[in-house]
C-alpha atoms as a PDB file:
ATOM      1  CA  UNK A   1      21.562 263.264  68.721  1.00  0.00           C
ATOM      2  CA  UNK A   2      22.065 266.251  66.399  1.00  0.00           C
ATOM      3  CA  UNK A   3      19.000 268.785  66.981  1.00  0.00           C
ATOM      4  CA  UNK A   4      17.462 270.321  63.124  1.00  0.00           C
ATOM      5  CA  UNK A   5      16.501 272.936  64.586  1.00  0.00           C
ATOM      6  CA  UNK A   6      16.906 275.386  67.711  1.00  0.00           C
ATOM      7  CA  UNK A   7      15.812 278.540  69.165  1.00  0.00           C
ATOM      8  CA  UNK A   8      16.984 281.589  71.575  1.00  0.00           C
ATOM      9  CA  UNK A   9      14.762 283.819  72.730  1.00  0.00           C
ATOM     10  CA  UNK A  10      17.179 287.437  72.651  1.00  0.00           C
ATOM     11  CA  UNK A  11      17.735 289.067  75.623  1.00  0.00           C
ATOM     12  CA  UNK A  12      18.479 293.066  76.042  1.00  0.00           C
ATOM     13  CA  UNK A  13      22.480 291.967  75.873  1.00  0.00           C
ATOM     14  CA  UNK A  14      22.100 289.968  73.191  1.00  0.00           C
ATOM     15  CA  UNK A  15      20.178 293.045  71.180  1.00  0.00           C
ATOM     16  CA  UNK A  16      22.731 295.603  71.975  1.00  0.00           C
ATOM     17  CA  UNK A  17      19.929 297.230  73.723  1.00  0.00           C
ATOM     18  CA  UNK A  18      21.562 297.627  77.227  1.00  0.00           C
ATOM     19  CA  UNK A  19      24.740 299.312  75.492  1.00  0.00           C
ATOM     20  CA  UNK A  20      27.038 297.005  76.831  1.00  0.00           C
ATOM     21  CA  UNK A  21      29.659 295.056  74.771  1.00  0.00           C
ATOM     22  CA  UNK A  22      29.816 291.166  74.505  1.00  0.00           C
ATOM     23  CA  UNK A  23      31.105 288.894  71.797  1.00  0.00           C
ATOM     24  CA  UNK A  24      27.991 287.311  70.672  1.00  0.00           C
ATOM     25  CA  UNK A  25      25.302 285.625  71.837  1.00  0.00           C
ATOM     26  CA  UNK A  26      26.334 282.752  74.453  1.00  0.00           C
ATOM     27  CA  UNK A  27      25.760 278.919  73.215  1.00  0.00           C
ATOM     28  CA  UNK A  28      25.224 276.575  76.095  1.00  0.00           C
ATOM     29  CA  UNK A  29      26.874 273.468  76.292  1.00  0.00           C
ATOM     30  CA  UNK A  30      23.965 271.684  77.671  1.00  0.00           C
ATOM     31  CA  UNK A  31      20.845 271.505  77.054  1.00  0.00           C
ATOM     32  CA  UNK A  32      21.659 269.621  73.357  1.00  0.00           C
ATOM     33  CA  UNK A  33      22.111 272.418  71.887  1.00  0.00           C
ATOM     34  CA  UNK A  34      25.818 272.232  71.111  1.00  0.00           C
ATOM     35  CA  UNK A  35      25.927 269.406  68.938  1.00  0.00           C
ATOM     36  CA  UNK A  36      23.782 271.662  66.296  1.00  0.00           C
ATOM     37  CA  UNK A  37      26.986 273.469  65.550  1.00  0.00           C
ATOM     38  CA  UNK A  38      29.908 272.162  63.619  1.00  0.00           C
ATOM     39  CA  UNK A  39      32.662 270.640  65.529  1.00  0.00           C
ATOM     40  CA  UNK A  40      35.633 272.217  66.752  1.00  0.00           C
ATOM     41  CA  UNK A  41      39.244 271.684  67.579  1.00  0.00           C
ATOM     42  CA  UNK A  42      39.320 272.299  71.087  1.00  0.00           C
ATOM     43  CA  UNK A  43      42.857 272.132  71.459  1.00  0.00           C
ATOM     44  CA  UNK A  44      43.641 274.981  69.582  1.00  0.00           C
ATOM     45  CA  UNK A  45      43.177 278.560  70.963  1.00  0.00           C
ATOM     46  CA  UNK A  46      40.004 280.314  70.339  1.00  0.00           C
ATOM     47  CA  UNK A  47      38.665 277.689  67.632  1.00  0.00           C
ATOM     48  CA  UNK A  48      36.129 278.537  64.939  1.00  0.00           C
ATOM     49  CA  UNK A  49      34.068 277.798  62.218  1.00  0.00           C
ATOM     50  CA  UNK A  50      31.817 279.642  59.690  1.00  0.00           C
ATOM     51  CA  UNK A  51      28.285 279.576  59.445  1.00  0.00           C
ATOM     52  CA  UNK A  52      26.843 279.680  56.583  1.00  0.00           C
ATOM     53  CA  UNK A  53      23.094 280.527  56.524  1.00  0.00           C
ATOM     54  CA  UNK A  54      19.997 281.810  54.602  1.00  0.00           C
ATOM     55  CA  UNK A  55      17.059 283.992  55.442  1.00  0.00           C
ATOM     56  CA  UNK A  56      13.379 284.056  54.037  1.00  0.00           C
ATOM     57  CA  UNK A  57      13.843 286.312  51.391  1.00  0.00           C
ATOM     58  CA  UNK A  58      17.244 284.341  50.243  1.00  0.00           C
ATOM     59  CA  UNK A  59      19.461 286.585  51.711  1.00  0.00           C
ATOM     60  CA  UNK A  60      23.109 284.915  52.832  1.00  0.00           C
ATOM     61  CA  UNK A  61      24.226 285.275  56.359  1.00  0.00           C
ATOM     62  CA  UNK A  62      27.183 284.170  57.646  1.00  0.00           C
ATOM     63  CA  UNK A  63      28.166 283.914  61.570  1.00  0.00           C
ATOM     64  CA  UNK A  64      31.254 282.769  63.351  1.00  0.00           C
ATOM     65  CA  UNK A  65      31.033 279.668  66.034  1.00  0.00           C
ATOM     66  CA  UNK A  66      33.592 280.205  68.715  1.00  0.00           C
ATOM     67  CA  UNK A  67      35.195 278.219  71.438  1.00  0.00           C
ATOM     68  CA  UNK A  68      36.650 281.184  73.284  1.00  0.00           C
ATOM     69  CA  UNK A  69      38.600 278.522  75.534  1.00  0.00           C
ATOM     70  CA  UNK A  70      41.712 281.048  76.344  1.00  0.00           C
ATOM     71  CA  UNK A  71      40.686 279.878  80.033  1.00  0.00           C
ATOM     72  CA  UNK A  72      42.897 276.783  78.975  1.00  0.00           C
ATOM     73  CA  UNK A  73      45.653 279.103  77.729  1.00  0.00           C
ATOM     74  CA  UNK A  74      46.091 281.234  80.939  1.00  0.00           C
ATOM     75  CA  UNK A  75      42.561 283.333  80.324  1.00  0.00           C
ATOM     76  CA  UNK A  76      39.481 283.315  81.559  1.00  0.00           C
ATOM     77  CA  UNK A  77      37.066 282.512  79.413  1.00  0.00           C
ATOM     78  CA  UNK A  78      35.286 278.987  78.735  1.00  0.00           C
ATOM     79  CA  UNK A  79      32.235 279.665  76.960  1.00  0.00           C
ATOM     80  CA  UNK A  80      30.840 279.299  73.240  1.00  0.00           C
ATOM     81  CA  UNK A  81      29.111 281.939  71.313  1.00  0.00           C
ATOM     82  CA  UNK A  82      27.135 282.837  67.659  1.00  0.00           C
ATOM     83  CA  UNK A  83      29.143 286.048  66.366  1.00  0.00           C
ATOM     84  CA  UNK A  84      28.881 288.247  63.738  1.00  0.00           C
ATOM     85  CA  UNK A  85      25.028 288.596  64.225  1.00  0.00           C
ATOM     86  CA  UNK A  86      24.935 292.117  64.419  1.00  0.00           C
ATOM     87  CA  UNK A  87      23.628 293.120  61.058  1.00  0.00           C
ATOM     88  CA  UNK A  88      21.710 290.307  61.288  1.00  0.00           C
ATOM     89  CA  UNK A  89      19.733 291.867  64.294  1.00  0.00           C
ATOM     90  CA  UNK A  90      19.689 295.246  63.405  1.00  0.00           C
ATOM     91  CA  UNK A  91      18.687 294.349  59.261  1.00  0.00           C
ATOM     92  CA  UNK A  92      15.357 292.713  61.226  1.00  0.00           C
ATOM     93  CA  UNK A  93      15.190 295.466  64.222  1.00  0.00           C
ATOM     94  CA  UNK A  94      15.347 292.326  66.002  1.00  0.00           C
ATOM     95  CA  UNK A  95      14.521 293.422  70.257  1.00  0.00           C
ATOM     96  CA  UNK A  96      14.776 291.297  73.516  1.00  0.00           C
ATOM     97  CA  UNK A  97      11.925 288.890  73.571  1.00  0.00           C
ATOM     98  CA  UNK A  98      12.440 287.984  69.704  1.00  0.00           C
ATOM     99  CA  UNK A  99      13.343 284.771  68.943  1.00  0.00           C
ATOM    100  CA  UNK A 100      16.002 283.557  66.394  1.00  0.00           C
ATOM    101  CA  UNK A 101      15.707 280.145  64.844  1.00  0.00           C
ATOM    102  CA  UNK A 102      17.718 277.764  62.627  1.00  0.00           C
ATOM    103  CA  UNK A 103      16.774 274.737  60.965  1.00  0.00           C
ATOM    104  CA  UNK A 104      19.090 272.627  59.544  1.00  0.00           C
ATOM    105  CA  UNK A 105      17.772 271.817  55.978  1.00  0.00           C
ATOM    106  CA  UNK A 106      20.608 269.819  54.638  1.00  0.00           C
ATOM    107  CA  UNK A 107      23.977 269.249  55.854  1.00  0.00           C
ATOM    108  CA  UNK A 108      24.649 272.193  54.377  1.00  0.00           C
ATOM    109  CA  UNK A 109      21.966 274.613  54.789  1.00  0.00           C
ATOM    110  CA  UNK A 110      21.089 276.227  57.772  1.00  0.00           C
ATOM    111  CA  UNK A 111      17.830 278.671  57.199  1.00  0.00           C
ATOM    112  CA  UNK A 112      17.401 281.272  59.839  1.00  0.00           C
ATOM    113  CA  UNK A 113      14.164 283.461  60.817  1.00  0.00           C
ATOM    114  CA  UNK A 114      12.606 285.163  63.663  1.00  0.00           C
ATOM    115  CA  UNK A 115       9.640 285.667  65.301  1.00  0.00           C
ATOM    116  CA  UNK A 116       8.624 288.464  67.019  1.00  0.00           C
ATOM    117  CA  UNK A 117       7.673 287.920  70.770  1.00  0.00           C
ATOM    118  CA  UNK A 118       4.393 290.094  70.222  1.00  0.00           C
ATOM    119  CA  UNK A 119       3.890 287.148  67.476  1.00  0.00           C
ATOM    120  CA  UNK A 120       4.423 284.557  69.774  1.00  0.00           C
ATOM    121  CA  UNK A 121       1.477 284.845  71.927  1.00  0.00           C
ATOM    122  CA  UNK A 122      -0.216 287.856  74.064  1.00  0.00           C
ATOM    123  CA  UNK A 123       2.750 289.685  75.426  1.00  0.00           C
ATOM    124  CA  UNK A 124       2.890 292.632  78.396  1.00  0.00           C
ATOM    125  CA  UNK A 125       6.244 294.448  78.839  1.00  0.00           C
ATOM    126  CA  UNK A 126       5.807 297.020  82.000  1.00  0.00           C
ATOM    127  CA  UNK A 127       9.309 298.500  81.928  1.00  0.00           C
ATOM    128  CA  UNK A 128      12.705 298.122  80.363  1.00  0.00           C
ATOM    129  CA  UNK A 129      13.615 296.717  83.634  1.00  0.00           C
ATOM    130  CA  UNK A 130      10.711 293.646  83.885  1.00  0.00           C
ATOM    131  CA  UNK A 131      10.838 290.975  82.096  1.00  0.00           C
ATOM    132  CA  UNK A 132       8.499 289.971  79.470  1.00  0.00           C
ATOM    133  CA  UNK A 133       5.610 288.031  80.786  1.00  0.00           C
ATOM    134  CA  UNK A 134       3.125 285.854  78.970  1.00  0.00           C
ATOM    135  CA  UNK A 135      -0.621 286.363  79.943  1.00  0.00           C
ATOM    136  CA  UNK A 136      -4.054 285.171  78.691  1.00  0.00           C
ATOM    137  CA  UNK A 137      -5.867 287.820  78.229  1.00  0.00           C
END
């Protein structure tokens, strides 16, 4: 079953905010959460596909869906991942505990949007190095 629409909640990585380097933000393949994206030839190094997507105010996005399967070619990785996000996440000031969501509107239209974990609900951050917690206050 093909989700419409999905969520990830950032983390610090994700954000850029630890100052570390990754390629993207990491898809899992469970979870049904994989079969959102377009399929991809797995036996080809590295396979891809563009994303084409649209924001609230219109504006076109577009992200790269990546099978970085090298592991299979004498590598080591075996993972999927959302690139290309980065002006994406800084355009928004997008921070770990923000949440990114697509919907699929069509077979062709993907919207994204975000919401901001202070949005989601009463929020306490202690540190940089806690995690955000959830509390009725």
């Amino acid at each position: 079953m093909t989700p419409h629409a999905i969520e990830k909640t950032l983390s610090a990585n994700d954000t850029g905010e630890t100052g570390g380097h990754q390629a993207g933000i990491l898809v899992p393949k469970g979870g049904g959460v994989l079969p959102f994206f377009p399929n991809l030839n797995e036996t080809l190094k590295n396979p891809r596909a563009l994303l084409d997507l649209i924001d609230d105010a219109g504006r076109e996005w577009t992200f790269a869906f990546i099978f970085y399967n090298n592991r299979f070619f004498g590598g080591t990785r075996n993972e999927y991942r959302l690139t290309g996000m980065t002006a994406f996440l800084r355009e928004f000031n997008l921070k770990a505990g923000d949440k990114v969501i697509l919907r699929r509107e069509s077979p062709s239209l993907v919207r994204i949007t975000f919401k901001r974990a202070r949005e989601a609900g009463k929020v306490l951050k202690l540190s940089a190095t806690w995690k955000i917690i959830e509390t009725d206050f």
